[in-house]
Protein backbone atom coordinates (compact mmCIF):
# COMPACT_ATOMS: atom_id res chain seq x y z
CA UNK A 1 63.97 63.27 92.26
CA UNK A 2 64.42 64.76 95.95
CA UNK A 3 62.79 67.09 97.19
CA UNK A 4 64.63 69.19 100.14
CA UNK A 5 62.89 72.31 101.52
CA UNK A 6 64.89 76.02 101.27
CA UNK A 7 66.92 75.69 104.73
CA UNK A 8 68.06 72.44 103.94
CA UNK A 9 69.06 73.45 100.46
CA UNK A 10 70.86 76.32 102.26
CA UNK A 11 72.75 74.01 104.91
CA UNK A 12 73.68 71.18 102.48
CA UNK A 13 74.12 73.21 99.21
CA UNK A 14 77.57 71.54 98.76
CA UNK A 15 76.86 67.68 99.16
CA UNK A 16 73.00 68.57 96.86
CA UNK A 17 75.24 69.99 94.27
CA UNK A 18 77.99 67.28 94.71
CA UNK A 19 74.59 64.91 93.67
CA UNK A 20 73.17 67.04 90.68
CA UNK A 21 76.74 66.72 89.39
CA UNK A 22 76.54 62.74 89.55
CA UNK A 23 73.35 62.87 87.03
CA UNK A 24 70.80 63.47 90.00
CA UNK A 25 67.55 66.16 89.77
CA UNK A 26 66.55 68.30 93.44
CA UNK A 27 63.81 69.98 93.98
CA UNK A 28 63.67 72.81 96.55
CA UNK A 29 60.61 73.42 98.01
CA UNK A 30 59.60 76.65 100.02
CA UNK A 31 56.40 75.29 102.96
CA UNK A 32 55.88 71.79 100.78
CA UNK A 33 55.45 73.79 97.42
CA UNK A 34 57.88 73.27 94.73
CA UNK A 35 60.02 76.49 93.86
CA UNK A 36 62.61 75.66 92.09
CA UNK A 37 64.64 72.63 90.23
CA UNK A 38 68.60 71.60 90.32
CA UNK A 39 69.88 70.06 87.57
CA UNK A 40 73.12 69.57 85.73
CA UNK A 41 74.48 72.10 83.53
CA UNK A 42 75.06 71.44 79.99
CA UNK A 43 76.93 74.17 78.19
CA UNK A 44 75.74 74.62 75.10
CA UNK A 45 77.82 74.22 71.97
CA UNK A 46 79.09 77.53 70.11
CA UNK A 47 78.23 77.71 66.59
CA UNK A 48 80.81 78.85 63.74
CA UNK A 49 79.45 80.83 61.00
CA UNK A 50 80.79 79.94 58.17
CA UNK A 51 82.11 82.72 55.73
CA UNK A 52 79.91 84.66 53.74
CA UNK A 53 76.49 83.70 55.90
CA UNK A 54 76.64 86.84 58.00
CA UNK A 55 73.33 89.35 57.24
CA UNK A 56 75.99 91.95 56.15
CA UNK A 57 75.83 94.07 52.64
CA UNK A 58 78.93 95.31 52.04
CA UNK A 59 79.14 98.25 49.08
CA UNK A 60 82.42 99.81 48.04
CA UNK A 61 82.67 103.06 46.49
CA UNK A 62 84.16 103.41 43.07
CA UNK A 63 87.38 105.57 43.99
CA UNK A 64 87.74 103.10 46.46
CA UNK A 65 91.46 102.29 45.40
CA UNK A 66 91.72 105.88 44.15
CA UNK A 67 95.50 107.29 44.40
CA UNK A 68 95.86 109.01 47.46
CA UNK A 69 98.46 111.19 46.59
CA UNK A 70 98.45 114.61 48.90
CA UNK A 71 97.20 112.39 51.83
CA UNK A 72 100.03 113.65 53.62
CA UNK A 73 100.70 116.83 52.33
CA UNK A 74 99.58 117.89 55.65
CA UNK A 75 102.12 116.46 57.78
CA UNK A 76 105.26 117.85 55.11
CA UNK A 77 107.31 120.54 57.59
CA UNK A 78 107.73 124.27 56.85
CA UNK A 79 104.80 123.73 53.81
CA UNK A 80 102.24 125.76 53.49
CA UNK A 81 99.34 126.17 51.07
């Protein structure tokens, strides 16, 4: 593990992260003192639910399927009530 002080970081930040992608680990160092750490990334790995595990309570009403017969009664032209 290197360890490369901010304005070096800053110059060579192309070639240090051409290294962290080959596996390496960089430390950047503000006056001697470590600050902060390069590494590679590692995406993490998305996670399907499967069906039915969702926290979700789902109620129906009872007229649910109810006829909906003057749904549109409103639209009909020249009809008035």
């Amino acid at each position: 593990m290197e360890v490369v002080n901010v304005h070096e970081a800053k110059t060579r930040l192309s070639r240090l992260l051409e290294r962290v992608e080959r596996g390496e680990d960089i430390v950047i160092a503000r006056a001697g003192s470590p600050v902060a750490r390069l590494v590679p990334y590692v995406a993490g790995r998305k996670a399907i639910a499967p069906p039915g595990s969702l926290p979700i309570d789902i109620r129906i009403g009872e007229d649910f399927d109810a006829p909906l017969d003057d749904l549109f009664d409103c639209l009909a032209p020249d009809r008035r009530r």
